[in-house]
C-alpha atoms as a PDB file:
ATOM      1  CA  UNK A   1     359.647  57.654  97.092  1.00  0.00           C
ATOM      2  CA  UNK A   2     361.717  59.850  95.080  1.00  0.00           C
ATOM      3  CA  UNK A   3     357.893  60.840  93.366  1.00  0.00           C
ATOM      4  CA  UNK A   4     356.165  61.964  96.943  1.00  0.00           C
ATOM      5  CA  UNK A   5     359.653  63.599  98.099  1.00  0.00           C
ATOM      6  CA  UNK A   6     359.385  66.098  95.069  1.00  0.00           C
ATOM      7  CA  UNK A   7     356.098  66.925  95.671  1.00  0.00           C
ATOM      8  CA  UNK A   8     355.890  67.852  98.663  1.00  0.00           C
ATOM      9  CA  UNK A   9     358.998  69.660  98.111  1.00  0.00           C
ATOM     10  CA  UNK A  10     357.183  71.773  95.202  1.00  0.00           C
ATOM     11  CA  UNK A  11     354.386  72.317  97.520  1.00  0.00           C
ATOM     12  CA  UNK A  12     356.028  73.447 100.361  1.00  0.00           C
ATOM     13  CA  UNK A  13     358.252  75.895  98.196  1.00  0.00           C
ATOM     14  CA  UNK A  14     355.491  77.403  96.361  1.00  0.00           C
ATOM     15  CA  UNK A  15     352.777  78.018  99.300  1.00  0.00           C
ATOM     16  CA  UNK A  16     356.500  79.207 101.088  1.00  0.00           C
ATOM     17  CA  UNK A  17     357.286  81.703  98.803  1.00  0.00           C
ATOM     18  CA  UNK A  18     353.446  82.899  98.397  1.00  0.00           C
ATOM     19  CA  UNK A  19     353.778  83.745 102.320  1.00  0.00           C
ATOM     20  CA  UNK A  20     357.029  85.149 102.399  1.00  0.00           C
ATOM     21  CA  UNK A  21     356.582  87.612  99.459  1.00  0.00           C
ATOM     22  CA  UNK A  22     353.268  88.944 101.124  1.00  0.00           C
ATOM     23  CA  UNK A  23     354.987  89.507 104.705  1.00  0.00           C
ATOM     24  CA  UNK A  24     358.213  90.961 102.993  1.00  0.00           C
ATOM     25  CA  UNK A  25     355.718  93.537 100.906  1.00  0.00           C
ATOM     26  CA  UNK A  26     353.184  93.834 104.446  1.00  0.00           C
ATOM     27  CA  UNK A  27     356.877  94.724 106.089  1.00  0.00           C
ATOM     28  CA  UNK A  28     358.710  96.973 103.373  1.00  0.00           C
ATOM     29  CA  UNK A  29     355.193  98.765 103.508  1.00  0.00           C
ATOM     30  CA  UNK A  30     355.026  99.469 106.659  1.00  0.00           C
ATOM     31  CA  UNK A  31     358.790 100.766 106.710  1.00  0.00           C
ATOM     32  CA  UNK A  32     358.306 102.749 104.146  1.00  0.00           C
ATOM     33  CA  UNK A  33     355.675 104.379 105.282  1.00  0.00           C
ATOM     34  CA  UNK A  34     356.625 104.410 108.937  1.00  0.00           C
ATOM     35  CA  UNK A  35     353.061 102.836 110.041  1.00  0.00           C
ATOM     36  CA  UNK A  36     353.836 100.590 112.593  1.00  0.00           C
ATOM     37  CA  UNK A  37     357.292  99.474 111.469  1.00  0.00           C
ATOM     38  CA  UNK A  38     358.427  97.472 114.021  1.00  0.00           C
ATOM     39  CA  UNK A  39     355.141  95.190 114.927  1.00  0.00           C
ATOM     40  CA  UNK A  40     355.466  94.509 110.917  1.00  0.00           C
ATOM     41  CA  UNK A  41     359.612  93.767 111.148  1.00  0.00           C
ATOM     42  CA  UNK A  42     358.720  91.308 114.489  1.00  0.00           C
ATOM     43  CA  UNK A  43     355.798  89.953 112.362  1.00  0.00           C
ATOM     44  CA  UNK A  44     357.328  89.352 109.024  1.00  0.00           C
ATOM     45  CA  UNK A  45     360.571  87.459 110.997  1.00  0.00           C
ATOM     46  CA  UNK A  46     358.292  85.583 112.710  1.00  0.00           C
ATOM     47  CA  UNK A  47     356.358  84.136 109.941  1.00  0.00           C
ATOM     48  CA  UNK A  48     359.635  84.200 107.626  1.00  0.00           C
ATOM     49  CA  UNK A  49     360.860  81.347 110.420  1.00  0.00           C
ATOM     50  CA  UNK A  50     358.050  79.495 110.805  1.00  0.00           C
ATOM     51  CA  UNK A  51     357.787  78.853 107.240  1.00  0.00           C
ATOM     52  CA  UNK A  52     361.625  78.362 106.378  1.00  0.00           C
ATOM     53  CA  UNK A  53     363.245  77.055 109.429  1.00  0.00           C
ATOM     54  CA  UNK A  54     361.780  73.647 108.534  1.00  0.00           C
ATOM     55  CA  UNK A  55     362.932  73.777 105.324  1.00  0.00           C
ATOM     56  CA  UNK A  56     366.302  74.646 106.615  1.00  0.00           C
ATOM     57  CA  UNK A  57     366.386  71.849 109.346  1.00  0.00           C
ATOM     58  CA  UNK A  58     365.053  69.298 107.647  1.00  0.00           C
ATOM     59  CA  UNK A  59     367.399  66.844 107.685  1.00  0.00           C
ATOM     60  CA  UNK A  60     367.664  67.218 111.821  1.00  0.00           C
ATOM     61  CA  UNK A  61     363.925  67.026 111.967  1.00  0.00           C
ATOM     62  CA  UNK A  62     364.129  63.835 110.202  1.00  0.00           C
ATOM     63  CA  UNK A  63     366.193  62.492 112.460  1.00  0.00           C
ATOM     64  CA  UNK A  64     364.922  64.327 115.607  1.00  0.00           C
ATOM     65  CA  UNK A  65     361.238  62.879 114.790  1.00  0.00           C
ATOM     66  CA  UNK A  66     361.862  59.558 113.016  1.00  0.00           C
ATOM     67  CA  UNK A  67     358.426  57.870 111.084  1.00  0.00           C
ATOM     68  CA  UNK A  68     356.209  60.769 112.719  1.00  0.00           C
ATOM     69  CA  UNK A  69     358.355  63.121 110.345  1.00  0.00           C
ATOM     70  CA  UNK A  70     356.114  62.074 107.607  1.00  0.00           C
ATOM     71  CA  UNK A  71     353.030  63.207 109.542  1.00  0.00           C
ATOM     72  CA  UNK A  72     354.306  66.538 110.775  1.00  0.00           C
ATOM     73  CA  UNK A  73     355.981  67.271 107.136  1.00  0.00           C
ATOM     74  CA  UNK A  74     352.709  66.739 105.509  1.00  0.00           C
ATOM     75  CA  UNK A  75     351.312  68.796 108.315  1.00  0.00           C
ATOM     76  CA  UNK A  76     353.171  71.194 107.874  1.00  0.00           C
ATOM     77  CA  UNK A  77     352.626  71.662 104.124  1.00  0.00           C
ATOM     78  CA  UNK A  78     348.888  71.598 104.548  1.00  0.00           C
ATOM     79  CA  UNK A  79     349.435  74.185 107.069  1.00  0.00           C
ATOM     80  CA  UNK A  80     351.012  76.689 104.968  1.00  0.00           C
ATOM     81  CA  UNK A  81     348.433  75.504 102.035  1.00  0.00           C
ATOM     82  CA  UNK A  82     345.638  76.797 104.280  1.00  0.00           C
ATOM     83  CA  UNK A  83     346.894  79.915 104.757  1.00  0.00           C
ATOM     84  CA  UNK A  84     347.203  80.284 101.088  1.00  0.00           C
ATOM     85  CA  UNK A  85     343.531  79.386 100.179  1.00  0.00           C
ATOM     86  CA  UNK A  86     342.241  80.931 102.874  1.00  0.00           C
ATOM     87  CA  UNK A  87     343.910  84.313 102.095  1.00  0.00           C
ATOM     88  CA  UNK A  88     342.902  84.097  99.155  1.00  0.00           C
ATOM     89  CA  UNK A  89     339.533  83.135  99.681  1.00  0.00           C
ATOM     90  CA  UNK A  90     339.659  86.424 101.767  1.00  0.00           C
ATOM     91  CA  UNK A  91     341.482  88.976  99.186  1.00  0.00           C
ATOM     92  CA  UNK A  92     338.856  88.124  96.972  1.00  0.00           C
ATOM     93  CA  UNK A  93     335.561  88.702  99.879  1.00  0.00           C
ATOM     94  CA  UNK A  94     336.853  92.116 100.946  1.00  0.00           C
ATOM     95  CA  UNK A  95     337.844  93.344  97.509  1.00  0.00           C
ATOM     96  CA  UNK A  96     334.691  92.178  95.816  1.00  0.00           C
ATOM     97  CA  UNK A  97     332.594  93.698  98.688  1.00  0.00           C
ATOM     98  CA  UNK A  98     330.238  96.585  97.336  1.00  0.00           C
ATOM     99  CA  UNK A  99     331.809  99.709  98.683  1.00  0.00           C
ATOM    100  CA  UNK A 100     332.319 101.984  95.682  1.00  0.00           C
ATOM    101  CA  UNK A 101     331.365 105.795  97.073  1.00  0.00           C
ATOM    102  CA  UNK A 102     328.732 105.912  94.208  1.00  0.00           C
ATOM    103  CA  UNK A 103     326.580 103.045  96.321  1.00  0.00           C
ATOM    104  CA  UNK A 104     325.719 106.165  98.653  1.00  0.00           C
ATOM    105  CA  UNK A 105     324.245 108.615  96.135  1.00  0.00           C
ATOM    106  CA  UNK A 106     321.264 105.660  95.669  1.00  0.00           C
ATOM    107  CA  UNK A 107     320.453 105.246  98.739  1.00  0.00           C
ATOM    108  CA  UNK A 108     319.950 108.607  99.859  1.00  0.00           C
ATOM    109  CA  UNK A 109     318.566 111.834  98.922  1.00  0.00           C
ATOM    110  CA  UNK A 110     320.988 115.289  98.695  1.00  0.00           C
ATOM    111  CA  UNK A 111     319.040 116.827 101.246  1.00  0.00           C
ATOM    112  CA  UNK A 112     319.069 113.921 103.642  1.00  0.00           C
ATOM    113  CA  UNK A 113     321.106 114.949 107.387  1.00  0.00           C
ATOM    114  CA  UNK A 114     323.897 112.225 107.048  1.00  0.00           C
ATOM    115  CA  UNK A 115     327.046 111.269 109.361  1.00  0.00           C
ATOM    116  CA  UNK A 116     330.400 111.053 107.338  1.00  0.00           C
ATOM    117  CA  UNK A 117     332.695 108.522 109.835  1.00  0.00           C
ATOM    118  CA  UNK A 118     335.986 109.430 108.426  1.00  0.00           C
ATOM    119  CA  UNK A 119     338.270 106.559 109.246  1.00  0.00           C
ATOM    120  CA  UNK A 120     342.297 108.182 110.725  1.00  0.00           C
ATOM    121  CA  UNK A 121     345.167 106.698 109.373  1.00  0.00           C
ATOM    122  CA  UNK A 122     349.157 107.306 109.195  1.00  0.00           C
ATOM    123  CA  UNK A 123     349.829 110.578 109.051  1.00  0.00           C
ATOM    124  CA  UNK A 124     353.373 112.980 109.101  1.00  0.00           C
ATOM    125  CA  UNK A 125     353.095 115.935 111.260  1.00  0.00           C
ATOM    126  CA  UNK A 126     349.627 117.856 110.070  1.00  0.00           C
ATOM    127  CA  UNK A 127     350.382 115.947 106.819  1.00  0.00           C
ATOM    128  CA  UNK A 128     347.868 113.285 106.328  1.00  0.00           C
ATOM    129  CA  UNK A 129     349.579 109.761 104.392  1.00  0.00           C
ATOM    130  CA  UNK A 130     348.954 109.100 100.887  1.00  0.00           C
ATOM    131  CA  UNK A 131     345.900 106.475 102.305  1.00  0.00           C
ATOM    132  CA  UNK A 132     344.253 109.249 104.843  1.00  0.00           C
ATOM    133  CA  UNK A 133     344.401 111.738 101.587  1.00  0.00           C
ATOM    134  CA  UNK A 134     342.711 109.018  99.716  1.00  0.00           C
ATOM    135  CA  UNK A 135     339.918 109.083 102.260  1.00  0.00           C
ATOM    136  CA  UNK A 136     338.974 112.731 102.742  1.00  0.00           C
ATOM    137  CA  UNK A 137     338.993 113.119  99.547  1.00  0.00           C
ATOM    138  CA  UNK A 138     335.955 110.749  99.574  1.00  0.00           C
ATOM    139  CA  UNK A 139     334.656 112.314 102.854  1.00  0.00           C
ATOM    140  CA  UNK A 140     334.936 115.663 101.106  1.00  0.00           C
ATOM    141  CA  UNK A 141     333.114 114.562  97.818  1.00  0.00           C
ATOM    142  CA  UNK A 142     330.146 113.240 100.719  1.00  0.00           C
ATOM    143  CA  UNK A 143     330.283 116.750 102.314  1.00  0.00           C
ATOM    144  CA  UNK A 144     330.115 118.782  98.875  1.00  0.00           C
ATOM    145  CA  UNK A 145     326.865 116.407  97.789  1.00  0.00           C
ATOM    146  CA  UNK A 146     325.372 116.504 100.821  1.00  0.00           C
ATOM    147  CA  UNK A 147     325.258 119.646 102.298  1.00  0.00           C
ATOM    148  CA  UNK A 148     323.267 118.979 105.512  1.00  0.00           C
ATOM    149  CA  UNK A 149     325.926 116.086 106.747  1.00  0.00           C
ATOM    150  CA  UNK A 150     328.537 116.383 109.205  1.00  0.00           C
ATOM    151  CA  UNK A 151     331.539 114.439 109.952  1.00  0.00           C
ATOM    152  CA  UNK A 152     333.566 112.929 112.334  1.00  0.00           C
ATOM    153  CA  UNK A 153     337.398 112.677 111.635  1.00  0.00           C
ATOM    154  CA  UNK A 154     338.180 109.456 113.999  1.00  0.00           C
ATOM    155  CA  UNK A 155     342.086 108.697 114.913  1.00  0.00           C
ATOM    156  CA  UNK A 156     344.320 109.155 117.959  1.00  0.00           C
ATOM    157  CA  UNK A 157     347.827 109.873 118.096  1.00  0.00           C
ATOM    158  CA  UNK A 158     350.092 106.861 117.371  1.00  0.00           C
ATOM    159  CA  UNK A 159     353.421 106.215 118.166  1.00  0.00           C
ATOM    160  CA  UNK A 160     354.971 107.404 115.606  1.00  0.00           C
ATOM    161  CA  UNK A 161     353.085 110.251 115.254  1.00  0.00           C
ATOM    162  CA  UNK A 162     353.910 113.645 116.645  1.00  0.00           C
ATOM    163  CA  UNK A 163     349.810 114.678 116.790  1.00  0.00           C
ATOM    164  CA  UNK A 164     346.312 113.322 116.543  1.00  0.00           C
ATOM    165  CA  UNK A 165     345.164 111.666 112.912  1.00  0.00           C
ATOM    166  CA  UNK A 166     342.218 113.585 113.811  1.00  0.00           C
ATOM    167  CA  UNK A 167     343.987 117.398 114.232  1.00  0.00           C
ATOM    168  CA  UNK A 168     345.622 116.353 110.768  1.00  0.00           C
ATOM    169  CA  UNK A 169     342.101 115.335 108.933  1.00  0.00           C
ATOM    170  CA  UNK A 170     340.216 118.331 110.556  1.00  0.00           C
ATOM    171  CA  UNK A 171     343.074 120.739 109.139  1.00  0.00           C
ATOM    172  CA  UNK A 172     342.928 118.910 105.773  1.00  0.00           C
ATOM    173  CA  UNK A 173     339.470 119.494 105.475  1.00  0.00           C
ATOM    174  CA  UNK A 174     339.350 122.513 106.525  1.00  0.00           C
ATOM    175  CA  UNK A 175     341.815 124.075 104.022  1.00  0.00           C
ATOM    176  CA  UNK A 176     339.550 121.675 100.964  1.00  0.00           C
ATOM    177  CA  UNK A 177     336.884 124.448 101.956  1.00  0.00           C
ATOM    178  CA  UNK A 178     334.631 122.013 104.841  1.00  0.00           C
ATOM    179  CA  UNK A 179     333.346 124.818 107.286  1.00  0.00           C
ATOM    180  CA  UNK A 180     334.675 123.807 110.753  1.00  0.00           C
ATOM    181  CA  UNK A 181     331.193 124.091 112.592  1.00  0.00           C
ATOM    182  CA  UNK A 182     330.315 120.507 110.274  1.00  0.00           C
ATOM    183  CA  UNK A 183     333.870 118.630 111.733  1.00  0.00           C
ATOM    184  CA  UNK A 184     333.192 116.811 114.716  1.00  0.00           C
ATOM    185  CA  UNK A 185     336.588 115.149 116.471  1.00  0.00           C
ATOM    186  CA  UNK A 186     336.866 112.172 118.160  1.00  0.00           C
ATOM    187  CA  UNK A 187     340.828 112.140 119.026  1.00  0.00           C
ATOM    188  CA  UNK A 188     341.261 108.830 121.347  1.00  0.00           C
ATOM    189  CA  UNK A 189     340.852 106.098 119.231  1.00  0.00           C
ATOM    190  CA  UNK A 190     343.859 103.484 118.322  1.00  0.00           C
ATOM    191  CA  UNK A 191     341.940 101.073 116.480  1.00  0.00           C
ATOM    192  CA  UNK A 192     338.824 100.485 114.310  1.00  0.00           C
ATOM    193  CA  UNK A 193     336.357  99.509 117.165  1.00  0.00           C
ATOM    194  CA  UNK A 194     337.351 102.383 118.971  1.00  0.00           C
ATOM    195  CA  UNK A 195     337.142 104.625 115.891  1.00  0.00           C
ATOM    196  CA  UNK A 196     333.351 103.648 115.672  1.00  0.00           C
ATOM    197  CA  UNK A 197     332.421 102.931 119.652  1.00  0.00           C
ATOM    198  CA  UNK A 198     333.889 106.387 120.529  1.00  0.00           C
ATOM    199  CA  UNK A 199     332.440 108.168 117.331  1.00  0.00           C
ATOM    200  CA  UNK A 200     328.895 106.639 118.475  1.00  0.00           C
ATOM    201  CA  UNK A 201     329.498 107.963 122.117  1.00  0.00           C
ATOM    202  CA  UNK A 202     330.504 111.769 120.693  1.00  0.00           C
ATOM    203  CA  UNK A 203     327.519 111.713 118.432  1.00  0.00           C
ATOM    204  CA  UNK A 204     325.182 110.701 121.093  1.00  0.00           C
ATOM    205  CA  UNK A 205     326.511 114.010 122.775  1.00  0.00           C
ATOM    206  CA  UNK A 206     325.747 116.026 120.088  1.00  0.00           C
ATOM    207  CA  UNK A 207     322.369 114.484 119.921  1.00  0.00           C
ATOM    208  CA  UNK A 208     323.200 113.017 116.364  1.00  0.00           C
ATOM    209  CA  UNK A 209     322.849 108.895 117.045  1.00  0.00           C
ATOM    210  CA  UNK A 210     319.521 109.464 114.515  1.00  0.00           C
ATOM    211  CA  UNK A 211     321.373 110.190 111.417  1.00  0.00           C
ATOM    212  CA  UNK A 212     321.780 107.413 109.244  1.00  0.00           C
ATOM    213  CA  UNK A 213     326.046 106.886 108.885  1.00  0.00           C
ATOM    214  CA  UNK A 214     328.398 106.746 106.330  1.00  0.00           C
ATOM    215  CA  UNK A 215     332.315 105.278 107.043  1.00  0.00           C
ATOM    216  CA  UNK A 216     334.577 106.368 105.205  1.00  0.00           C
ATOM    217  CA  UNK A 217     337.974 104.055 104.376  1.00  0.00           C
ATOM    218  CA  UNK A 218     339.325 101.622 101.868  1.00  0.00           C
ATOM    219  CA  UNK A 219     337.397  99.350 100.037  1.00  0.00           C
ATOM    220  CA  UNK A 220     339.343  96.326 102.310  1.00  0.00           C
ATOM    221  CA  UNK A 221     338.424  98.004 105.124  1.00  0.00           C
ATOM    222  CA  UNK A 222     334.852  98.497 104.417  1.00  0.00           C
ATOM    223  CA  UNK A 223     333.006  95.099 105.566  1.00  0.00           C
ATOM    224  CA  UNK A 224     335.395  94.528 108.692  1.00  0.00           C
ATOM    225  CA  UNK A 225     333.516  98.283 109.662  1.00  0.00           C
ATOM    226  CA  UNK A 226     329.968  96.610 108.281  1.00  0.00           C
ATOM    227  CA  UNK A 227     330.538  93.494 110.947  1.00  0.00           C
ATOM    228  CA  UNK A 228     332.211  95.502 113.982  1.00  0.00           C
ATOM    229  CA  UNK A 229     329.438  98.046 113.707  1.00  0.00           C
ATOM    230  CA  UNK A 230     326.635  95.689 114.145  1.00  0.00           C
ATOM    231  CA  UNK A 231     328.402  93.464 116.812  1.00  0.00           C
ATOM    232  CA  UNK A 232     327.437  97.164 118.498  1.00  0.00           C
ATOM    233  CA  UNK A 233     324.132  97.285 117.897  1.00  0.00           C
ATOM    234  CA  UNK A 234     324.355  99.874 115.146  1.00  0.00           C
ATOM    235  CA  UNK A 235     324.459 100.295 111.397  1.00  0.00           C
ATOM    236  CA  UNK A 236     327.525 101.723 109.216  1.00  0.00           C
ATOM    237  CA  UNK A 237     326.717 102.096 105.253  1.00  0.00           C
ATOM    238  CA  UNK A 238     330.342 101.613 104.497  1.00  0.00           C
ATOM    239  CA  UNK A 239     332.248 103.390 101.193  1.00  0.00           C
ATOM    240  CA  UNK A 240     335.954 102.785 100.287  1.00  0.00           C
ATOM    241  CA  UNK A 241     338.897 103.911  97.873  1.00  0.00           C
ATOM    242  CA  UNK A 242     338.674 101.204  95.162  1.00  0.00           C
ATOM    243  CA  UNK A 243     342.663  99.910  95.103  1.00  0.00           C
ATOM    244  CA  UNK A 244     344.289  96.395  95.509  1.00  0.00           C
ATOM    245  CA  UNK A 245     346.814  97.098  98.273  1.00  0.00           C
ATOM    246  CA  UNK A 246     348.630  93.616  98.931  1.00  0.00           C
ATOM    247  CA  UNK A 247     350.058  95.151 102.193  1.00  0.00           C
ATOM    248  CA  UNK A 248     346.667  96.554 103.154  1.00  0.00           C
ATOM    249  CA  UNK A 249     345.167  93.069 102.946  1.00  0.00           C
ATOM    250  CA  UNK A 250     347.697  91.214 104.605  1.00  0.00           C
ATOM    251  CA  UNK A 251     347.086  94.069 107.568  1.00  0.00           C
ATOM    252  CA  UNK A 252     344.108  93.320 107.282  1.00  0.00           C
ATOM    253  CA  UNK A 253     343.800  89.609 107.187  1.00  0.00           C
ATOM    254  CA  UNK A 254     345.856  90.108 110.778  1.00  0.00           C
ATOM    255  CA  UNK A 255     343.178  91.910 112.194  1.00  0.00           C
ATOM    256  CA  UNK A 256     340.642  89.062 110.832  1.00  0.00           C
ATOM    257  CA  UNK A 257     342.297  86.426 112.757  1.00  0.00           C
ATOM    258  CA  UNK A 258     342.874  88.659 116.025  1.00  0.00           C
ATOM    259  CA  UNK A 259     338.703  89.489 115.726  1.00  0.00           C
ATOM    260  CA  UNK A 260     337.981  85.680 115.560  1.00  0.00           C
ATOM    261  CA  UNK A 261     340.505  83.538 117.105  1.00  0.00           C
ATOM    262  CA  UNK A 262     341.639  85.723 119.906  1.00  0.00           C
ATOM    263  CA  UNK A 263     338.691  87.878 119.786  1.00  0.00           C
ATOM    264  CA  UNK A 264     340.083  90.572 122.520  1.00  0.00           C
ATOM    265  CA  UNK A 265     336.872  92.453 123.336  1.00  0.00           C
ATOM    266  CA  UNK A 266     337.095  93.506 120.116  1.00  0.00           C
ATOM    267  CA  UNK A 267     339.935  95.070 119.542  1.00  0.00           C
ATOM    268  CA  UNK A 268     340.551  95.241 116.048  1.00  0.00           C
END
């Protein structure tokens, strides 16, 4: 008895502390860099009690559940366990995805008229974040090698952000030496299928749905773009920053679930 009560113990601790230490890095992230602090404070205490109240109250869930306790402790172990695998089941998908920038120099020629999807992220004032930098510098690498493409700087203006994601990328790109005439800004977006269903809408505008397109993110971000994009009926070659970002995958593992559980006309 003693045997089963220490391992489920060990378990439970381990798979625990595997959660907590992502949502604790997911929320000193997100503080740090002031992208969506509170949603990631609320998040992280909610998981952070879901995983150690019952560790806390064990003894009163003993007694509050009686011979089922053995069923919903177990339960609750494999629970947690689940999570764990299947996290890192993901980490591992997304990461290992084939997104390097150097995929789109083989499949298409310097001359060709492409459409660089630049992805918005957190930015300070006109400043773009250390992440946004990270992804028009791509964009402008795509711009310098392919002269005849245009791009599309896609991000609204958060809530914690004093101007558009898109002003801030247009600006940056501008002052990299990207003639303003090949920046086209879509300004209303909030979240990655609006980055790409309003992108499509202002390149249909501009008489642009034709070119072949290129998004432009992080490498974890890359195949959520690939599977959003054809759920609307279109087709997004996409390149990413090559970095392990522990909080970026937790983020994104969020966005995962909300796509397929909840699956809120997808709003991801």
């Amino acid at each position: 008895m003693k045997q089963k009560k220490s391992v489920d113990t060990i378990l439970s601790a381990v798979a625990g502390g595997f959660i907590c230490l992502c949502y604790l890095n997911f929320m000193i992230a997100s503080v740090v860099t002031r992208a969506s602090a509170l949603t990631a404070v609320l998040i992280t205490a909610a998981v952070l009690c879901a995983v150690l109240l019952p560790m806390v109250f064990r003894r009163q869930l003993v007694q509050l559940f009686g011979r089922a306790y053995s069923f919903f402790k177990w339960a609750y172990v494999c629970g947690m366990w689940l999570y764990v695998i299947t996290f890192m089941i993901f980490c591992f998908s997304v990461t290992a995805y084939p997104s390097a920038p150097e995929r789109v120099y083989e499949n298409y020629e310097q001359d060709d008229e492409l459409v660089v999807l630049t992805f918005g992220c957190k930015t300070y004032g006109m400043t773009p974040g250390k992440a946004l930098r990270r992804r028009l510098d791509i964009a402008l690498e795509l711009l310098k090698h392919y002269p005849n493409a245009v791009t599309v700087v896609s991000g609204g203006q958060g809530a914690d952000e004093s101007n558009t994601e898109a002003a801030a990328m247009q600006k940056y790109l501008i002052d990299h030496g990207v003639s303003e005439d090949r920046i086209l800004i879509e300004d209303r977006s909030h979240n990655t299928i609006e980055n790409i269903r309003n992108s499509l809408a202002l390149l249909a505008e501009r008489d642009l749905s034709d070119r072949p397109i290129i998004g432009v993110s992080h490498n974890y971000h890359a195949l959520r773009i690939r599977l959003l994009a054809k759920r609307l009926g279109t087709e997004i070659h996409p390149v990413g920053y090559q970095t392990f970002d522990s909080a970026g995958l937790v983020r994104e593992f969020m966005s995962y679930v909300k796509l397929f559980v909840f699956n809120r006309n997808l709003s991801a």
